[in-house]
C-alpha atoms as a PDB file:
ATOM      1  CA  UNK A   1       0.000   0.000   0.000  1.00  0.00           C
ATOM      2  CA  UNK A   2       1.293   3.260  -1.409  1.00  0.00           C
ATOM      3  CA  UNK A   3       1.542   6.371   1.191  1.00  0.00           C
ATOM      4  CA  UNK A   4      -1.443   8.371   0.208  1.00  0.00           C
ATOM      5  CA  UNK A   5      -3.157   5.102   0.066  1.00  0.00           C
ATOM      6  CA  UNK A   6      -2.160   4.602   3.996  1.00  0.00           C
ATOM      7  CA  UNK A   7      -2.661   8.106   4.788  1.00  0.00           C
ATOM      8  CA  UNK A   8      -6.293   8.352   3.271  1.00  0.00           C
ATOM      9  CA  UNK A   9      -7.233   5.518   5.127  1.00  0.00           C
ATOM     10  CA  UNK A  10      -5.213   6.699   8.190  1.00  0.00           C
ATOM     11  CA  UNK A  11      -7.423  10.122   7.687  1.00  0.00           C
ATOM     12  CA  UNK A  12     -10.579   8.325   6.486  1.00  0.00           C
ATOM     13  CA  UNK A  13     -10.571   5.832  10.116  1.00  0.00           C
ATOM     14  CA  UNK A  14      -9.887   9.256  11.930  1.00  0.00           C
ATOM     15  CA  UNK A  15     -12.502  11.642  10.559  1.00  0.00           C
ATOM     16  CA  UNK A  16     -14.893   8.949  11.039  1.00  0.00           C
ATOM     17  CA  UNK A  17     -13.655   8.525  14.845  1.00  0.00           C
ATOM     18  CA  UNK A  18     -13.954  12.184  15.517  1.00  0.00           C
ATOM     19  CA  UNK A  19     -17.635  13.023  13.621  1.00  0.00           C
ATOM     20  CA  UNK A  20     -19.384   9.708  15.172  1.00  0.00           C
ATOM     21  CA  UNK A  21     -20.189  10.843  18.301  1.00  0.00           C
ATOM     22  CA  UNK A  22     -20.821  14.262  16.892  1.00  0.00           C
ATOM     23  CA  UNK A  23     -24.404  12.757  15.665  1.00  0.00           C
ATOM     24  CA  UNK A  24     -26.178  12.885  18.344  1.00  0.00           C
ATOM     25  CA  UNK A  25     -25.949  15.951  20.062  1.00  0.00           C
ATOM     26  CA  UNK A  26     -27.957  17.369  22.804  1.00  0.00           C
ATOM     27  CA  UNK A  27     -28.797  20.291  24.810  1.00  0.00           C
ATOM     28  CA  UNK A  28     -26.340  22.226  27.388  1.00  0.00           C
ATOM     29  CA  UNK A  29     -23.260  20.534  25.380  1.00  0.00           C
ATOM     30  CA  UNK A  30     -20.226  23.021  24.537  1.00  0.00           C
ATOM     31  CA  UNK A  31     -19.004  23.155  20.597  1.00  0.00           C
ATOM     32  CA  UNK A  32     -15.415  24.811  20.002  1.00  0.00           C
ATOM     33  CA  UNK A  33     -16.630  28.046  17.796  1.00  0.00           C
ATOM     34  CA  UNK A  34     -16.019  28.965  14.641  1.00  0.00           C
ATOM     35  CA  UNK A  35     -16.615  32.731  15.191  1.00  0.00           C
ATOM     36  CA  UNK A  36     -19.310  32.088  12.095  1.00  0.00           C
ATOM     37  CA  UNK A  37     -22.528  32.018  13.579  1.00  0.00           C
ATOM     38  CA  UNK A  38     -24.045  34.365  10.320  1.00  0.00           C
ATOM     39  CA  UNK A  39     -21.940  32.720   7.598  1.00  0.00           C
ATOM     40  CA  UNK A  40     -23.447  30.041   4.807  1.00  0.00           C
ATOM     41  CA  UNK A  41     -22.743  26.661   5.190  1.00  0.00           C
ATOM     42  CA  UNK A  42     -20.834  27.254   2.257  1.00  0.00           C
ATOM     43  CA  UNK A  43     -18.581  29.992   3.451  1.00  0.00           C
ATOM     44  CA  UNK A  44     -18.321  27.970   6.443  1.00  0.00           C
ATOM     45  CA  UNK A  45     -16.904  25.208   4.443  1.00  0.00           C
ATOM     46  CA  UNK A  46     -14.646  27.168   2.458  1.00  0.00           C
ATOM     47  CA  UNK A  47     -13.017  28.118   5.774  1.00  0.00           C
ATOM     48  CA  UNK A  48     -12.945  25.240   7.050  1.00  0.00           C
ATOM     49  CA  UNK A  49     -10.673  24.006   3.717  1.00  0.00           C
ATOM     50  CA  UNK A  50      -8.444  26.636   4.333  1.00  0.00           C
ATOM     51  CA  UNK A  51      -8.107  26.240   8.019  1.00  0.00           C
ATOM     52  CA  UNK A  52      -7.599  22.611   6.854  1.00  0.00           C
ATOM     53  CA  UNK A  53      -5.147  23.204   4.996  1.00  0.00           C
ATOM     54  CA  UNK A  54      -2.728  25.364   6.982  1.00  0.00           C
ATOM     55  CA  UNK A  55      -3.424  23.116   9.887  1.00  0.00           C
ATOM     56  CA  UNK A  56      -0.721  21.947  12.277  1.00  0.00           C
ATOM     57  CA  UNK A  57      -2.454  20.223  14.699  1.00  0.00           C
ATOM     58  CA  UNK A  58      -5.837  18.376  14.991  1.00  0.00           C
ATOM     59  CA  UNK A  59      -7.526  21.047  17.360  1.00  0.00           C
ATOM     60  CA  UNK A  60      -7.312  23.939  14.945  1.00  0.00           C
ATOM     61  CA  UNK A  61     -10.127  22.004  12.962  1.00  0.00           C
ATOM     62  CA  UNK A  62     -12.089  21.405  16.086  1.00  0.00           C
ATOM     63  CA  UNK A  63     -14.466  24.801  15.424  1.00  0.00           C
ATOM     64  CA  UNK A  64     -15.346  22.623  12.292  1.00  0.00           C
ATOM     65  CA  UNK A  65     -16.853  19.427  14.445  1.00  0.00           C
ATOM     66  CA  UNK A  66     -19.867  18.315  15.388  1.00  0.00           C
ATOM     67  CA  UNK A  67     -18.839  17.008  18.239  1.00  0.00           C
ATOM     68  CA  UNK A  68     -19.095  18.469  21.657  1.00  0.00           C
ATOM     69  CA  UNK A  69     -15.470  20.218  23.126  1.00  0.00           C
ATOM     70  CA  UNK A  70     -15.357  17.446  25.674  1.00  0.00           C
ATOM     71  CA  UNK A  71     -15.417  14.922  23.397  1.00  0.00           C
ATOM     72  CA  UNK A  72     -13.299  15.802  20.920  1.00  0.00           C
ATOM     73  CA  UNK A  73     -10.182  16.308  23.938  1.00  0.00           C
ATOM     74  CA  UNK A  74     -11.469  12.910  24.667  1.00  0.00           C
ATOM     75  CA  UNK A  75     -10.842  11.438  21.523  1.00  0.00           C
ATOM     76  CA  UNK A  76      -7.764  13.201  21.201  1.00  0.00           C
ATOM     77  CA  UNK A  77      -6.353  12.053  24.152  1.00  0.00           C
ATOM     78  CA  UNK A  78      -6.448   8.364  22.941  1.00  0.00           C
ATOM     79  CA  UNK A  79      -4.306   9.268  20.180  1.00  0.00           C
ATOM     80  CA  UNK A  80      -0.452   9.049  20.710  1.00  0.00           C
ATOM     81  CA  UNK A  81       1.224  11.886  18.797  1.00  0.00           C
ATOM     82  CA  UNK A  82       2.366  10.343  15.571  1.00  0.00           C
ATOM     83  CA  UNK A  83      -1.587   8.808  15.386  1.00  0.00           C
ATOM     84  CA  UNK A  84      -2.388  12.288  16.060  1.00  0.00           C
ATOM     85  CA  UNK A  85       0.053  13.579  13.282  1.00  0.00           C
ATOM     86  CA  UNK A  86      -1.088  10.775  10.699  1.00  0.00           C
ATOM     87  CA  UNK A  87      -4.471  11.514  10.852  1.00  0.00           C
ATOM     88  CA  UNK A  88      -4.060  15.206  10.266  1.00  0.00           C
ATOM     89  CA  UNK A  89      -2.571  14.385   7.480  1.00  0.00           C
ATOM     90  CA  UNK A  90      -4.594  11.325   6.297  1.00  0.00           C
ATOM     91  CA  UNK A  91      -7.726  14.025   6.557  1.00  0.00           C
ATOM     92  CA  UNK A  92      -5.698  17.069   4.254  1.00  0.00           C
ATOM     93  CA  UNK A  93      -5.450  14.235   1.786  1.00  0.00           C
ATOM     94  CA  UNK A  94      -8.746  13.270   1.560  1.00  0.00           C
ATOM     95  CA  UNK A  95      -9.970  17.055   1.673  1.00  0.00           C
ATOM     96  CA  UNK A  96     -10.188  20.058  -1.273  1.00  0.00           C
ATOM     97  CA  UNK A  97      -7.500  21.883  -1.789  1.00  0.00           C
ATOM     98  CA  UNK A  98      -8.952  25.818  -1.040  1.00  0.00           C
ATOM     99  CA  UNK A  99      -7.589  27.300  -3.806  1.00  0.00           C
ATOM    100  CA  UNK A 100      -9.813  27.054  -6.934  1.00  0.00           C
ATOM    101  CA  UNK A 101     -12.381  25.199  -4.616  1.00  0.00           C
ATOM    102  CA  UNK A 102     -16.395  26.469  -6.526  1.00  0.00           C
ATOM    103  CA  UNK A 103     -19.528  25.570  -4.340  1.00  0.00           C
ATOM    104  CA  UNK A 104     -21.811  24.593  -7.396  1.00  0.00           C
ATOM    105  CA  UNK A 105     -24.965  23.729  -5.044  1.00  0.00           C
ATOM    106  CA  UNK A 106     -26.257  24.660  -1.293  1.00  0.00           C
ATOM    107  CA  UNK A 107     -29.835  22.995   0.264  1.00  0.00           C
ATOM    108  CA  UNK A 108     -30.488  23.880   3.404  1.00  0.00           C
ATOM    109  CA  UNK A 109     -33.370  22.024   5.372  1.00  0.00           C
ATOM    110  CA  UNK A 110     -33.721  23.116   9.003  1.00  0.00           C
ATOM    111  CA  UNK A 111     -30.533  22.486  10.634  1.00  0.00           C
ATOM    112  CA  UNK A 112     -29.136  20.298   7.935  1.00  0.00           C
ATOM    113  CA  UNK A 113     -27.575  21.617   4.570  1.00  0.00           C
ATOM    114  CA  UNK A 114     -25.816  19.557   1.691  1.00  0.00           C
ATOM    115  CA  UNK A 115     -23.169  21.473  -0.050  1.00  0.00           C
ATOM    116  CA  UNK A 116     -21.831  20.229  -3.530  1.00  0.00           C
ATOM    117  CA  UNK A 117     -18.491  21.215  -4.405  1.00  0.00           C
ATOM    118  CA  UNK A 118     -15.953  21.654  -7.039  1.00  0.00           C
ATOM    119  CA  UNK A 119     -12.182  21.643  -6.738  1.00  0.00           C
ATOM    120  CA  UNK A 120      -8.293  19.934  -6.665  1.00  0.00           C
ATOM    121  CA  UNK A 121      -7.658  16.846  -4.271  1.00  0.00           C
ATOM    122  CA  UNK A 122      -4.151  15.127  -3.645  1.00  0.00           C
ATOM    123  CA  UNK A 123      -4.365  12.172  -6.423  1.00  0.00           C
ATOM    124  CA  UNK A 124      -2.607   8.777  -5.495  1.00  0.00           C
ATOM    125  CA  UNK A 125       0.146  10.385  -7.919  1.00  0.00           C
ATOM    126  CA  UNK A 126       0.741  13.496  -5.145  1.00  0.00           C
ATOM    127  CA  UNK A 127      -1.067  15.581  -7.683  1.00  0.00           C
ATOM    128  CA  UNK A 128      -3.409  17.756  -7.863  1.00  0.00           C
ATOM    129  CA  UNK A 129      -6.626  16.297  -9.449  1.00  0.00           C
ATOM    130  CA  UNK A 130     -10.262  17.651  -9.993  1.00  0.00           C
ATOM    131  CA  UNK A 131     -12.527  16.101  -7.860  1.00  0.00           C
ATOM    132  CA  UNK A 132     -15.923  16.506  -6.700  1.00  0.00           C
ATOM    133  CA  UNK A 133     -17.298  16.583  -2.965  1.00  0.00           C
ATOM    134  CA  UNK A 134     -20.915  16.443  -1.727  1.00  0.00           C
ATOM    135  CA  UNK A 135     -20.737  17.742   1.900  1.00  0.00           C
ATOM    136  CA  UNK A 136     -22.857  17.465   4.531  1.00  0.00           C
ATOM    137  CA  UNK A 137     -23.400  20.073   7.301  1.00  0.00           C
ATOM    138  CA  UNK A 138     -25.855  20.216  10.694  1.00  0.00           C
ATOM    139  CA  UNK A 139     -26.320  23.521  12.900  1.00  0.00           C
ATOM    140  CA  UNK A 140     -24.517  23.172  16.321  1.00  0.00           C
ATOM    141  CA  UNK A 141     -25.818  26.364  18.319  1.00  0.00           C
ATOM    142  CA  UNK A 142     -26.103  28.390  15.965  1.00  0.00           C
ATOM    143  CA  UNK A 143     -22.831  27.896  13.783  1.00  0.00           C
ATOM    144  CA  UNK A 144     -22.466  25.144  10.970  1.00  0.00           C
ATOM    145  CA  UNK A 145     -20.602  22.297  11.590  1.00  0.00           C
ATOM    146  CA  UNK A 146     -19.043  19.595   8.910  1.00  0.00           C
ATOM    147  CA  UNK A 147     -20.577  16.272   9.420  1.00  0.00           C
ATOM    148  CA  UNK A 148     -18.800  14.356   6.290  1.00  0.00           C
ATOM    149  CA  UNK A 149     -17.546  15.225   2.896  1.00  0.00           C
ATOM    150  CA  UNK A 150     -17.650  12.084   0.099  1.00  0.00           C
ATOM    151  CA  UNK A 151     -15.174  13.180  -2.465  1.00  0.00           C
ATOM    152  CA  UNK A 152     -15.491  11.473  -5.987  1.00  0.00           C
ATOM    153  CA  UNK A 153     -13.339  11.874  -9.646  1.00  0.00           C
ATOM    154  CA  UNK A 154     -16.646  12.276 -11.809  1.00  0.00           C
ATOM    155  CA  UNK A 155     -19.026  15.142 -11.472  1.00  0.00           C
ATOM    156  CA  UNK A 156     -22.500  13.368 -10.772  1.00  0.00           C
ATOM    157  CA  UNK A 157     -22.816  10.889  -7.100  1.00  0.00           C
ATOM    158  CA  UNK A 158     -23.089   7.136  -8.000  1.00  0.00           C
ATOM    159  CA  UNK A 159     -26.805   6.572  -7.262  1.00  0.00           C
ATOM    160  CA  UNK A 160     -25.376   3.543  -4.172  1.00  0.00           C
END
């Protein structure tokens, strides 16, 4: 197995560890801010890419989660630091890269939206590539919040 290969799967196992928990949130729970409680979800997630993207460590993307504060210094604590450093980087390289990144479509439905998105991914090469991304967002007191993002090399989602 090739590096990216390791390091998307690395990224994919953590970003699934840290948005799990992050589905079933309740009342009185504290959410790291993302000081955009009157942005889009799309200019939420455009900030998010960048913030992504200059990361150096896992809690600068925290604002981003779903998940409750606690919880996320939780998880993190489980993680040694190279785990810690492998999934930052497993999660940039499944993730747009910001520049050139085009939200073609935003539906929001309550506290849910689905953003789909245009842009340049890491390929299994190391470059760039034009990928696609439907994104999925929920409303965490007032701010938006990423729940997932599915990234695919063809415009249109398989119908699975």
């Amino acid at each position: 197995m090739g590096i990216k290969q390791s390091m998307r799967r690395a990224g994919l196992a953590f970003a699934v560890f840290l948005v799990s928990a992050g589905m079933a949130a309740g009342a009185g729970l504290k959410y790291v801010s993302n000081g955009m409680a009157n942005a889009s979800p799309a200019e939420v997630y455009l900030r998010y890419i960048e913030v992504l993207h200059n990361a150096q460590s896992l809690p600068e993307i925290f604002p981003f989660s779903p998940n409750p504060k606690a919880q996320n210094m939780k998880d993190l604590e489980t993680l040694s630091p190279e785990q810690r450093k492998q999934g930052l980087a497993g999660i940039k390289a499944m993730s747009l890269n910001p520049e050139g990144a085009k939200i073609l479509s935003q539906k929001i439905t309550g506290d849910t939206a689905i953003l789909e998105v245009r842009g340049l991914s890491p390929g299994m090469n190391g470059k760039l590539e034009a990928t696609w991304a439907t994104v999925k967002m929920i409303r965490r007191q007032g701010e938006w919040k990423i729940l997932s993002q599915a990234l695919r090399d063809t415009e249109k989602p398989s119908n699975n």
